[in-house]
C-alpha atoms as a PDB file:
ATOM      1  CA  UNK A   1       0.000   0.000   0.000  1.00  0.00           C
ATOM      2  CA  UNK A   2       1.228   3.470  -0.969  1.00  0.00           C
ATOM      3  CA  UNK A   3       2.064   5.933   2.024  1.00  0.00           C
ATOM      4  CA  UNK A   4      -0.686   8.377   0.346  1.00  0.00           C
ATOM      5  CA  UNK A   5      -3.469   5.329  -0.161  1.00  0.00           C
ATOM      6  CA  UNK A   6      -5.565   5.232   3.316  1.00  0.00           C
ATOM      7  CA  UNK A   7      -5.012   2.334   5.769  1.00  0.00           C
ATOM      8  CA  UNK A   8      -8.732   1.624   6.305  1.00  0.00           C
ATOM      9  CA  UNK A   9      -8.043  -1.228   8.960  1.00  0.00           C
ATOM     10  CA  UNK A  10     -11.350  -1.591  10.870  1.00  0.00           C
ATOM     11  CA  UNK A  11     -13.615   0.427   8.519  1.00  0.00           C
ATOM     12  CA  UNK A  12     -16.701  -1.079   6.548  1.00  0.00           C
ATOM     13  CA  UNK A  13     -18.266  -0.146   3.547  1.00  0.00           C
ATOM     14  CA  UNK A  14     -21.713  -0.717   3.110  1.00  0.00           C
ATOM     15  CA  UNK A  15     -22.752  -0.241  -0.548  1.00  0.00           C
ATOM     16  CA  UNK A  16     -25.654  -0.937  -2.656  1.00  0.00           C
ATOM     17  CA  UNK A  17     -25.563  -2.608  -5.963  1.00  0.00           C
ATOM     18  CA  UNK A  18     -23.981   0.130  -7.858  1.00  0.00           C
ATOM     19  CA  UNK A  19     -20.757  -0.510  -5.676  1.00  0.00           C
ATOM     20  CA  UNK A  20     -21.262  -4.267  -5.587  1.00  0.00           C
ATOM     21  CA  UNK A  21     -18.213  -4.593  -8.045  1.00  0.00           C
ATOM     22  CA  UNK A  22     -15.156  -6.775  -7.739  1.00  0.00           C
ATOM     23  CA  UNK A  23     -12.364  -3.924  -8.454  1.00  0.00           C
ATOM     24  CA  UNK A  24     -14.254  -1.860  -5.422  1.00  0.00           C
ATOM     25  CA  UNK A  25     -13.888  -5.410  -2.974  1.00  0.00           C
ATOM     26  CA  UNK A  26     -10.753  -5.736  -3.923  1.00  0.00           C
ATOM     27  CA  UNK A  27      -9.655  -2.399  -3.252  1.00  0.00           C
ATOM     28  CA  UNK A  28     -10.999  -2.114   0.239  1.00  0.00           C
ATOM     29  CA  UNK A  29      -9.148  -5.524   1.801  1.00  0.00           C
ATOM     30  CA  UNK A  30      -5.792  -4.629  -0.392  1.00  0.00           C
ATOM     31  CA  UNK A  31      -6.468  -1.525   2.908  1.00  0.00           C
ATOM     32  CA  UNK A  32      -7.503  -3.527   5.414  1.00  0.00           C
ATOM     33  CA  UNK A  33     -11.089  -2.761   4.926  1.00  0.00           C
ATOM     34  CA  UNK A  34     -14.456  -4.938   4.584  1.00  0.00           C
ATOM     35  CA  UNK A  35     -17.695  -4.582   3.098  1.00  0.00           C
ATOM     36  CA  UNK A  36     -21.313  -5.441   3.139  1.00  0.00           C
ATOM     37  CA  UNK A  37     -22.565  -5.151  -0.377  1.00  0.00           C
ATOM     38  CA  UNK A  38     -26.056  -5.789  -1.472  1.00  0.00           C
ATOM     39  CA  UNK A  39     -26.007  -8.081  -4.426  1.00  0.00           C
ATOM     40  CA  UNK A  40     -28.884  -6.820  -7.294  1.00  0.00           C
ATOM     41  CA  UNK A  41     -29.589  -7.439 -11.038  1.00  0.00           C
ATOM     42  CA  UNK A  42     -26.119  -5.509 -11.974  1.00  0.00           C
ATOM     43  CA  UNK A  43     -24.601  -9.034 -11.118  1.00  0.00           C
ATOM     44  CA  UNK A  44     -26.854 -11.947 -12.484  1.00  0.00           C
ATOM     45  CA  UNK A  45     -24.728 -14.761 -12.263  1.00  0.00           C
ATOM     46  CA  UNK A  46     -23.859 -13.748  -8.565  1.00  0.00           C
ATOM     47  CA  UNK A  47     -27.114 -12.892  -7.587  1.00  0.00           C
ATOM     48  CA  UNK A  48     -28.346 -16.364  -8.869  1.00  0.00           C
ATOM     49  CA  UNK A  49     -25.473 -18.427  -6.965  1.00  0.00           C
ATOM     50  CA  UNK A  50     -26.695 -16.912  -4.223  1.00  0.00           C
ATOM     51  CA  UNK A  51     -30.585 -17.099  -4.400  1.00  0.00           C
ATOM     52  CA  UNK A  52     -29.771 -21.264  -4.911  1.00  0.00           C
ATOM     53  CA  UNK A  53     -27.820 -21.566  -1.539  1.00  0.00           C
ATOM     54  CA  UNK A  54     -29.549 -23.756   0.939  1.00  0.00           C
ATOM     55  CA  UNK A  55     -31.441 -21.233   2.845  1.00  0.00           C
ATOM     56  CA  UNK A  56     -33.923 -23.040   3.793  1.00  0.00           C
ATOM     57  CA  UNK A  57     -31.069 -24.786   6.077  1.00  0.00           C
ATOM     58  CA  UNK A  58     -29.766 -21.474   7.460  1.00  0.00           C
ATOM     59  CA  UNK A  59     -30.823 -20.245  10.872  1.00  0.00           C
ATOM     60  CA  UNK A  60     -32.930 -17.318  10.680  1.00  0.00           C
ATOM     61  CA  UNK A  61     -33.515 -13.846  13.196  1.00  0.00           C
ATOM     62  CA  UNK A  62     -36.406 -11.704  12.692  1.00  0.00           C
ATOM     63  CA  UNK A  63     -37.577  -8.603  13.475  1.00  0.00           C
ATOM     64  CA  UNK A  64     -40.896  -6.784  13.842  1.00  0.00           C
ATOM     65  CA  UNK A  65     -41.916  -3.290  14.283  1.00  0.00           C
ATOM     66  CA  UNK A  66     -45.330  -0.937  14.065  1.00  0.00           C
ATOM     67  CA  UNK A  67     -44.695   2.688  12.652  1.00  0.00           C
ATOM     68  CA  UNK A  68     -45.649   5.156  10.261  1.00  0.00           C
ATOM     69  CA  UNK A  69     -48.926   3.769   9.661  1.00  0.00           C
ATOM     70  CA  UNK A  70     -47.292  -0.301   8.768  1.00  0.00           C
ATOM     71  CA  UNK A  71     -46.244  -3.282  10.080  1.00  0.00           C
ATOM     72  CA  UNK A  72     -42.913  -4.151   9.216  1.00  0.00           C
ATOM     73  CA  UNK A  73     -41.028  -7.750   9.558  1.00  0.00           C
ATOM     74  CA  UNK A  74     -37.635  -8.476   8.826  1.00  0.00           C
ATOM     75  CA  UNK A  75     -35.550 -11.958   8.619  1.00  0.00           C
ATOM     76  CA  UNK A  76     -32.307 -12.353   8.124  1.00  0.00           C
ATOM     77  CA  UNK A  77     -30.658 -15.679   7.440  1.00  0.00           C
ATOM     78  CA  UNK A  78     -26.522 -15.785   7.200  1.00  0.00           C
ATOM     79  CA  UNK A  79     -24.390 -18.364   5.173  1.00  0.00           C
ATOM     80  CA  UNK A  80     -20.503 -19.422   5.238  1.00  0.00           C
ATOM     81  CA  UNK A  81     -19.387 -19.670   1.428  1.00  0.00           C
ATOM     82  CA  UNK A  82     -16.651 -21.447   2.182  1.00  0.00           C
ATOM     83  CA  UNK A  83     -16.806 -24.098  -0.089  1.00  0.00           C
ATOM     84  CA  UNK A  84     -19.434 -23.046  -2.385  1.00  0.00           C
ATOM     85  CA  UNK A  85     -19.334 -21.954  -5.921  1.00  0.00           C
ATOM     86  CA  UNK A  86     -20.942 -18.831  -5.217  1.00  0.00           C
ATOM     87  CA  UNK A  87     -17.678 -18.067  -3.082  1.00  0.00           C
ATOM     88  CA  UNK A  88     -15.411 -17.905  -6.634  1.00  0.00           C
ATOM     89  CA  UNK A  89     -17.546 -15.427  -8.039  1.00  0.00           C
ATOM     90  CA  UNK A  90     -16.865 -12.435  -5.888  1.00  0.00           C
ATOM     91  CA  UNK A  91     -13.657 -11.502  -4.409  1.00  0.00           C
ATOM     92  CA  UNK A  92     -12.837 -11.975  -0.446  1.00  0.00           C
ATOM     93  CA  UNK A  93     -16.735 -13.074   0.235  1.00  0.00           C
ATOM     94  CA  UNK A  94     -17.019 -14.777   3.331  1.00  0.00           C
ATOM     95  CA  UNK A  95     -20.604 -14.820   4.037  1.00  0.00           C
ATOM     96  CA  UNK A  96     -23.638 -14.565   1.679  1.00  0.00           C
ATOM     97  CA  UNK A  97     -26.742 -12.711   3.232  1.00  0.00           C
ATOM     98  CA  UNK A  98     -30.896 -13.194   2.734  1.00  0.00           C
ATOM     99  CA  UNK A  99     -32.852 -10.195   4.030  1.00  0.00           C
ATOM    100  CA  UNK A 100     -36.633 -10.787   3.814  1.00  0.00           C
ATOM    101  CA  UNK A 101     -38.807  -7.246   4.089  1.00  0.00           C
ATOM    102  CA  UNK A 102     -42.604  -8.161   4.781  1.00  0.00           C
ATOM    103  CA  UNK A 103     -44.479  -4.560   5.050  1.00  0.00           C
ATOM    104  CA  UNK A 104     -48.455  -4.264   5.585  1.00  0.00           C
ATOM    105  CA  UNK A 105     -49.870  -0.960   5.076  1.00  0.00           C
ATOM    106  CA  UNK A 106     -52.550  -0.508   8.316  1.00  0.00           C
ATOM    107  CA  UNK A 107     -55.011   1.409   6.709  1.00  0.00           C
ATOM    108  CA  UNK A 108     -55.163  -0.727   3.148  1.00  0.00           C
ATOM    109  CA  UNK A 109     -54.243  -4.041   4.359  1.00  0.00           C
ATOM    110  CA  UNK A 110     -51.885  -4.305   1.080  1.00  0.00           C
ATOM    111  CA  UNK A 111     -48.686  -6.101   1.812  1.00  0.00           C
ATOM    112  CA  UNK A 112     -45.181  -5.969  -0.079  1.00  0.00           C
ATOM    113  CA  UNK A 113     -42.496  -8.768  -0.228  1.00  0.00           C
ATOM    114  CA  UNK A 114     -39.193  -7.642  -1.036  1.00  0.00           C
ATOM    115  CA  UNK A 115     -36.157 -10.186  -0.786  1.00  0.00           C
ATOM    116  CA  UNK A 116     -32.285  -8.607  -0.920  1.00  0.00           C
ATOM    117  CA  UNK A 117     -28.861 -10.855  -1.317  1.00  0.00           C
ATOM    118  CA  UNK A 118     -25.889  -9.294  -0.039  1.00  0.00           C
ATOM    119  CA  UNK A 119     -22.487 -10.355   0.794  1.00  0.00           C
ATOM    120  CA  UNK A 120     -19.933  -9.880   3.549  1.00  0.00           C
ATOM    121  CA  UNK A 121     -15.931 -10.019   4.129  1.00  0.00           C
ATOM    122  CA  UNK A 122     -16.863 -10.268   7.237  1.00  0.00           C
ATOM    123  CA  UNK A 123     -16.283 -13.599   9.146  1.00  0.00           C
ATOM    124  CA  UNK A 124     -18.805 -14.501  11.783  1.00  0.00           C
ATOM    125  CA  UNK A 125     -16.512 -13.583  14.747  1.00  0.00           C
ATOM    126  CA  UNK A 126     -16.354 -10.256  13.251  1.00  0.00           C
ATOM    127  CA  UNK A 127     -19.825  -9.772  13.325  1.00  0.00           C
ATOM    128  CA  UNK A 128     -23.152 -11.660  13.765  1.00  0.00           C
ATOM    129  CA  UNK A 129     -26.389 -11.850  11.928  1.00  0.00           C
ATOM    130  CA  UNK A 130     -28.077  -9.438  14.428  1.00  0.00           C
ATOM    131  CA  UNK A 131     -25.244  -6.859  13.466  1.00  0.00           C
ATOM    132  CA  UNK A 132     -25.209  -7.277   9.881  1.00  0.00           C
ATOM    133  CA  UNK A 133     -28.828  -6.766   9.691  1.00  0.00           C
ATOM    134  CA  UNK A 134     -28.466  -3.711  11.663  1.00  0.00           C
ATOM    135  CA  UNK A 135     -25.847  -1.833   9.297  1.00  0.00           C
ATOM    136  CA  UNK A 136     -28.002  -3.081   6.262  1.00  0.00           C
ATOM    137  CA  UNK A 137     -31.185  -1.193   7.537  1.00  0.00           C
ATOM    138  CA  UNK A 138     -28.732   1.308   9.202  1.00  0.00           C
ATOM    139  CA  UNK A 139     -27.459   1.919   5.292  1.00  0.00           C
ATOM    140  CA  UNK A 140     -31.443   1.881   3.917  1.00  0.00           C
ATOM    141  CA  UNK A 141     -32.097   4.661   6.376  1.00  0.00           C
ATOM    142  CA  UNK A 142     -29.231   6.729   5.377  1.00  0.00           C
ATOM    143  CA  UNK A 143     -29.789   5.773   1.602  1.00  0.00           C
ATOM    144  CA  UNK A 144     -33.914   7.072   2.223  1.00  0.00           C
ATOM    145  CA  UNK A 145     -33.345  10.288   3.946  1.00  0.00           C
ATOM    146  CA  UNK A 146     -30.346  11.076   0.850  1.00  0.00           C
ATOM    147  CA  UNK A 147     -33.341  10.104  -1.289  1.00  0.00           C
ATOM    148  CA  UNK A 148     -35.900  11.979  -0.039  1.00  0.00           C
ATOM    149  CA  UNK A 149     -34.291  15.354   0.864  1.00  0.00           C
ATOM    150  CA  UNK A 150     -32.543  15.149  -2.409  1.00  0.00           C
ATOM    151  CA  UNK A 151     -36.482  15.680  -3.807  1.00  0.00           C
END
């Protein structure tokens, strides 16, 4: 590393898909960093490997919350790619992640599935499925008030 490239030992990077990109992963662990990228139709064959993993197998945590006139649920289910083909397609991935967004709007009663892949350099001693799913909706929130003031 050059002395005027920054040492980002102990920083991570959560992205959406625009920055899901193999140079950017790279980049970031040549400097010590990690990221959390969320995985969307930019990268197909990625995106597939990991909607095929054996979720179904994988230990889930959910959440559930009331506000803003909804009811919100969110599960988040965590896999090792360590010996998976999905693990060759994306530099330095360690963990693949399903997020599962179930909102009902109160007053309609209409309800809205949305399911997001992401992936992780993180190992699980570095941080657990409660804490990934935190700095995933922690980089929605961010990414929705950007959006919205931005209008």
């Amino acid at each position: 590393m050059a002395a005027d490239e920054p040492d980002l030992c102990q920083v991570l990077v959560t992205a959406d898909a625009l920055h899901c990109q193999r140079e950017h992963a790279a980049w970031l662990r040549e400097r010590g960093g990690h990221y959390l990228f969320t995985v969307k139709g930019n990268q197909p064959t990625l995106r597939r490997a990991l909607a095929v993993l054996p979720w179904a197998q994988a230990p889930r945590s959910r959440r559930r919350q009331r506000a803003h006139g909804r009811t919100e649920s969110r599960s988040i289910k965590v896999i090792d790619l360590e010996g998976t083909p999905a693990a060759a397609l994306f530099p330095h991935a360690t963990r693949a992640i399903k997020v599962v967004r179930r909102r009902r709007e109160n007053r309609t009663g209409r309800t809205f599935t949305e399911i997001v892949y992401a992936l992780t350099s993180l190992t699980y001693r570095q941080a657990d499925p409660g804490l990934l799913a935190a700095w995933m909706q922690g980089h929605w929130d961010i990414e929705n008030r950007v959006t919205t003031s931005a209008m």
